[in-house]
C-alpha atoms as a PDB file:
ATOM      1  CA  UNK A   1      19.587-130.338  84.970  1.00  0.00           C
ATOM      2  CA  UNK A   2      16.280-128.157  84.369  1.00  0.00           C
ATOM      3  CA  UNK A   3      17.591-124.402  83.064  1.00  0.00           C
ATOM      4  CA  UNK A   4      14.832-123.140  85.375  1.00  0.00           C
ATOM      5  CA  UNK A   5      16.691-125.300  88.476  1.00  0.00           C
ATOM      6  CA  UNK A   6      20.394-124.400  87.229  1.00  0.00           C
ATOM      7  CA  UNK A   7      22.360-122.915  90.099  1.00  0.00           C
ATOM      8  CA  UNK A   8      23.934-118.983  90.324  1.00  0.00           C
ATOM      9  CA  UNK A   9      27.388-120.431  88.771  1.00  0.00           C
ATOM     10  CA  UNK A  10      30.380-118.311  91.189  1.00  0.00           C
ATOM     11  CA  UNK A  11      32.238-118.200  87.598  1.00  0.00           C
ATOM     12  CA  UNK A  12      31.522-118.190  83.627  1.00  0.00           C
ATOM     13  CA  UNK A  13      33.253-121.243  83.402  1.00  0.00           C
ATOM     14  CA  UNK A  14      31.387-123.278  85.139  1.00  0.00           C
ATOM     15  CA  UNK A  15      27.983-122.251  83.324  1.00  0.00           C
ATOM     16  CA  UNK A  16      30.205-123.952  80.362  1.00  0.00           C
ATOM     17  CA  UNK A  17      31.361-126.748  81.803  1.00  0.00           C
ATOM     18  CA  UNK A  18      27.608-127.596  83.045  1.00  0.00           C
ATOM     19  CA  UNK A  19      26.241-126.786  79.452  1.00  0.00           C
ATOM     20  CA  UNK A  20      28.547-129.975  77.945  1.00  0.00           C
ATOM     21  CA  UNK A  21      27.375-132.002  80.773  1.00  0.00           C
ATOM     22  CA  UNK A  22      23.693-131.397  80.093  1.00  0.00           C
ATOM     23  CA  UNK A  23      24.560-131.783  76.098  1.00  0.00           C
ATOM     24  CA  UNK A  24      26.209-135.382  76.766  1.00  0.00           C
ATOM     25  CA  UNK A  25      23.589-136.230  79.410  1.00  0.00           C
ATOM     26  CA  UNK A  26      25.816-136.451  82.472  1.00  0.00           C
ATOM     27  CA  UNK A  27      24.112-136.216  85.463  1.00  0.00           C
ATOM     28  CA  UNK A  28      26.037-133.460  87.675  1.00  0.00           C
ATOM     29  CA  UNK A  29      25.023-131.741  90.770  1.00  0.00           C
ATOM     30  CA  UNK A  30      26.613-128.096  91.819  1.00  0.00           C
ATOM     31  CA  UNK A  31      28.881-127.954  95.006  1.00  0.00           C
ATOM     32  CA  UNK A  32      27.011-130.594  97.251  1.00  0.00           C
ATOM     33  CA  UNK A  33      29.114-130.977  99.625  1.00  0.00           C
ATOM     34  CA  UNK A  34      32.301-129.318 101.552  1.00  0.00           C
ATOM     35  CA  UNK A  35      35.073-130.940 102.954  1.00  0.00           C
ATOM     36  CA  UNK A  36      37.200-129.781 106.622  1.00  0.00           C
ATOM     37  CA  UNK A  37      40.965-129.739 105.730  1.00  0.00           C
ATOM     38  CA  UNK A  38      42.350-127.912 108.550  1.00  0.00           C
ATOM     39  CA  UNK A  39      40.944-127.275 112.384  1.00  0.00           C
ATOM     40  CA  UNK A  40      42.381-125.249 114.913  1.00  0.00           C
ATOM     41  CA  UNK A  41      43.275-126.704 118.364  1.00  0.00           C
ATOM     42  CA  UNK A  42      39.780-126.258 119.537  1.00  0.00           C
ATOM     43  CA  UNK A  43      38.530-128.254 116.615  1.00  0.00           C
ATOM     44  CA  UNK A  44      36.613-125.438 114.630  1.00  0.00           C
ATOM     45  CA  UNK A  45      37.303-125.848 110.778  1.00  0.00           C
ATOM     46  CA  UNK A  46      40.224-123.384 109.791  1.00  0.00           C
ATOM     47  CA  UNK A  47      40.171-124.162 105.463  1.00  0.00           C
ATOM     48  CA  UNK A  48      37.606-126.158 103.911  1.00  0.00           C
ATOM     49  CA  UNK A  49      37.194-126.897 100.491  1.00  0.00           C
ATOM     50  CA  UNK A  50      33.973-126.927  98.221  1.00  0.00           C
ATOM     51  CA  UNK A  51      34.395-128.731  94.693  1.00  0.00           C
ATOM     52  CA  UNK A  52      32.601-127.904  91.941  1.00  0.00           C
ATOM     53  CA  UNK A  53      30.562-129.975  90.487  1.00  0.00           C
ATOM     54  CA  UNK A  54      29.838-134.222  91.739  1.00  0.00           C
ATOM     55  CA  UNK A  55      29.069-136.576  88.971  1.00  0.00           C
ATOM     56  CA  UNK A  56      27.134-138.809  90.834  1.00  0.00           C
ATOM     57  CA  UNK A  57      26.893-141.672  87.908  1.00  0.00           C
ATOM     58  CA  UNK A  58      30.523-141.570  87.867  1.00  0.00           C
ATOM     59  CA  UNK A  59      31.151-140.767  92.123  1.00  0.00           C
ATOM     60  CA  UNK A  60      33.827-137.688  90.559  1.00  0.00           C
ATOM     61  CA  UNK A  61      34.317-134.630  92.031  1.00  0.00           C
ATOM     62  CA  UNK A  62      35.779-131.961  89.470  1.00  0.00           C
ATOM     63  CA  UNK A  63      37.286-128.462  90.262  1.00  0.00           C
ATOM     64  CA  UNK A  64      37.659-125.842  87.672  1.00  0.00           C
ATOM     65  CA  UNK A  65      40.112-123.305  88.082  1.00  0.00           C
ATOM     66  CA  UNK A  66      40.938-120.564  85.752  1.00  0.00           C
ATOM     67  CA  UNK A  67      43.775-118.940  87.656  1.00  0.00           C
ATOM     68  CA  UNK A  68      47.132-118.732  86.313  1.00  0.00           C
ATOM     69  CA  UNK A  69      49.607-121.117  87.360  1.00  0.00           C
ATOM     70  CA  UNK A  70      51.472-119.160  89.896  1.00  0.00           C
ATOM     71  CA  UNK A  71      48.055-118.817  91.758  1.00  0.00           C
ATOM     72  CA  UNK A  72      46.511-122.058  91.813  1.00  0.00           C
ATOM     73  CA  UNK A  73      48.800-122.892  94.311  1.00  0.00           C
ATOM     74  CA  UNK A  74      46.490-122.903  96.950  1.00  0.00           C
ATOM     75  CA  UNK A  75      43.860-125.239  95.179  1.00  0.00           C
ATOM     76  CA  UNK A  76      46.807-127.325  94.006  1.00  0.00           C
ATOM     77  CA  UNK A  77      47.627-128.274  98.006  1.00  0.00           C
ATOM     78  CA  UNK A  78      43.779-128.285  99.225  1.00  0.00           C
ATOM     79  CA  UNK A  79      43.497-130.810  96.162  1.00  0.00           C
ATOM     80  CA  UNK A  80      46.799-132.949  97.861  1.00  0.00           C
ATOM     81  CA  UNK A  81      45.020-132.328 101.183  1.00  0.00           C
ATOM     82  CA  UNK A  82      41.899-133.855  99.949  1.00  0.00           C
ATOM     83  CA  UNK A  83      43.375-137.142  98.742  1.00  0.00           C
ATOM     84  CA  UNK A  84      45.528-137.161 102.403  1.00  0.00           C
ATOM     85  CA  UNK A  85      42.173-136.871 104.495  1.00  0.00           C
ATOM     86  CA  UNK A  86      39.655-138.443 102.275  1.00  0.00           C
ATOM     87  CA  UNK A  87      41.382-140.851 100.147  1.00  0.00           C
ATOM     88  CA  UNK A  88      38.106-142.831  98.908  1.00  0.00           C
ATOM     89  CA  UNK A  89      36.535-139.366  96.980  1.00  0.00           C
ATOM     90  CA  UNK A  90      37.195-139.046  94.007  1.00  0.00           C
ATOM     91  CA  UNK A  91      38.722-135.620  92.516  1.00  0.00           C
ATOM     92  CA  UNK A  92      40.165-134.184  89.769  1.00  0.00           C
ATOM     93  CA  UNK A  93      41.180-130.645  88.978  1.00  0.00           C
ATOM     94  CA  UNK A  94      40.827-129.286  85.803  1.00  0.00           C
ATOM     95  CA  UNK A  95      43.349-126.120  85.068  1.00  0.00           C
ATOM     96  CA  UNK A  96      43.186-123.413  82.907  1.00  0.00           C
ATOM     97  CA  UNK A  97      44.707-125.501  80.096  1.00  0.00           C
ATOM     98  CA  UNK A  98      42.920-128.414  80.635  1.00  0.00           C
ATOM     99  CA  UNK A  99      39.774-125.899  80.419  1.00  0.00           C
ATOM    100  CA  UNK A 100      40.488-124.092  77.231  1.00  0.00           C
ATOM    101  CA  UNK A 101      41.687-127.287  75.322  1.00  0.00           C
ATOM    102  CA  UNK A 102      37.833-128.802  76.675  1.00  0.00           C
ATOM    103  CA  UNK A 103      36.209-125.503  75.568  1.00  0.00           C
ATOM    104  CA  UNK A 104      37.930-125.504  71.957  1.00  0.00           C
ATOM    105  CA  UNK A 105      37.455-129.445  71.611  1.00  0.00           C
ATOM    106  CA  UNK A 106      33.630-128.933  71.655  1.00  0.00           C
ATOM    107  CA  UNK A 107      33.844-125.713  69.332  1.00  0.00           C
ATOM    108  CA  UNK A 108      33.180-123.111  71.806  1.00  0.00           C
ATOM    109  CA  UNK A 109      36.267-121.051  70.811  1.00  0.00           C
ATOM    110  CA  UNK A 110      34.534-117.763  71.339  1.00  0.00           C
ATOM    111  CA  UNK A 111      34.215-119.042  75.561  1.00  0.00           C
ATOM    112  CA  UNK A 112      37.516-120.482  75.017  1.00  0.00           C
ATOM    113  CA  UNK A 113      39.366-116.940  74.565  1.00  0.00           C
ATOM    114  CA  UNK A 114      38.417-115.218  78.058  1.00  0.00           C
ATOM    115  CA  UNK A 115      40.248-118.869  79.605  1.00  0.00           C
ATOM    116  CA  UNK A 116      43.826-117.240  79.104  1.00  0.00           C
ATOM    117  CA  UNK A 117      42.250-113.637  79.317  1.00  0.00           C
ATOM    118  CA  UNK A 118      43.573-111.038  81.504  1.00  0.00           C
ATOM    119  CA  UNK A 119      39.798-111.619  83.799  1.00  0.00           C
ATOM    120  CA  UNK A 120      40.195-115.229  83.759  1.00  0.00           C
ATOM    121  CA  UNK A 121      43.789-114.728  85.485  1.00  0.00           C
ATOM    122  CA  UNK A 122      42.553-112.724  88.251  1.00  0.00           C
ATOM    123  CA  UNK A 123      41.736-115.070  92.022  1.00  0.00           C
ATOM    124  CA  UNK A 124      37.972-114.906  92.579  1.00  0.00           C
ATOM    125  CA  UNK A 125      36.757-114.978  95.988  1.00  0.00           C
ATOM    126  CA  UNK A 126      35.195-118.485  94.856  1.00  0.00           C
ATOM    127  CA  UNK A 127      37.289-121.500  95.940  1.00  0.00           C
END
């Protein structure tokens, strides 16, 4: 993607992640799409769920999350709830672990650090 055209990232992280996509050349686009998990009984969309980035070359959705393990619990069932409703999209979600090992694997220790910081532990409003 174009820097001019890059999107307002909701986290750090994600500005990373993007960065090795452009450097390998993997086409990505930035929360296209959101998906109804839950409806009330009137049929009005009670939790939805937005992933972060779609790979369309490889048809991969990927969530980043840097919350700590006791708080990914709610992206840990909307993921489950995902692969109950739409079983044909493909997701993966890529923890705080998973995201620091990525970050120090491609020698960006420096963004690496904040990963298991006491900011990166904190919920964000961004789901």
């Amino acid at each position: 993607m174009e820097p001019l055209n890059r999107p307002q990232f909701a986290h750090p992280i994600e500005a990373e992640f993007a960065n090795i996509l452009d450097f390998y050349n993997i086409r990505w686009v930035y929360e296209p799409r959101t998906f109804a998990l839950e409806w009330d009984a009137d049929g009005a969309i009670t939790l939805a769920f937005t992933p972060d980035f779609y790979l369309p070359d490889q048809d991969l959705y990927i969530e980043l999350t840097t919350l700590r393990p006791s708080l990914a619990t709610r992206k840990n069932y909307k993921q489950r709830r995902m692969a109950e409703l739409y079983p044909d999209v493909n997701l993966i979600l890529l923890k705080r672990k998973d995201l620091r090992n990525l970050m120090l694997k491609f020698g960006l220790d420096q963004q690496a650090g904040p990963i298991f910081g006491t900011a990166a532990q904190k919920g964000s409003q961004h789901e």
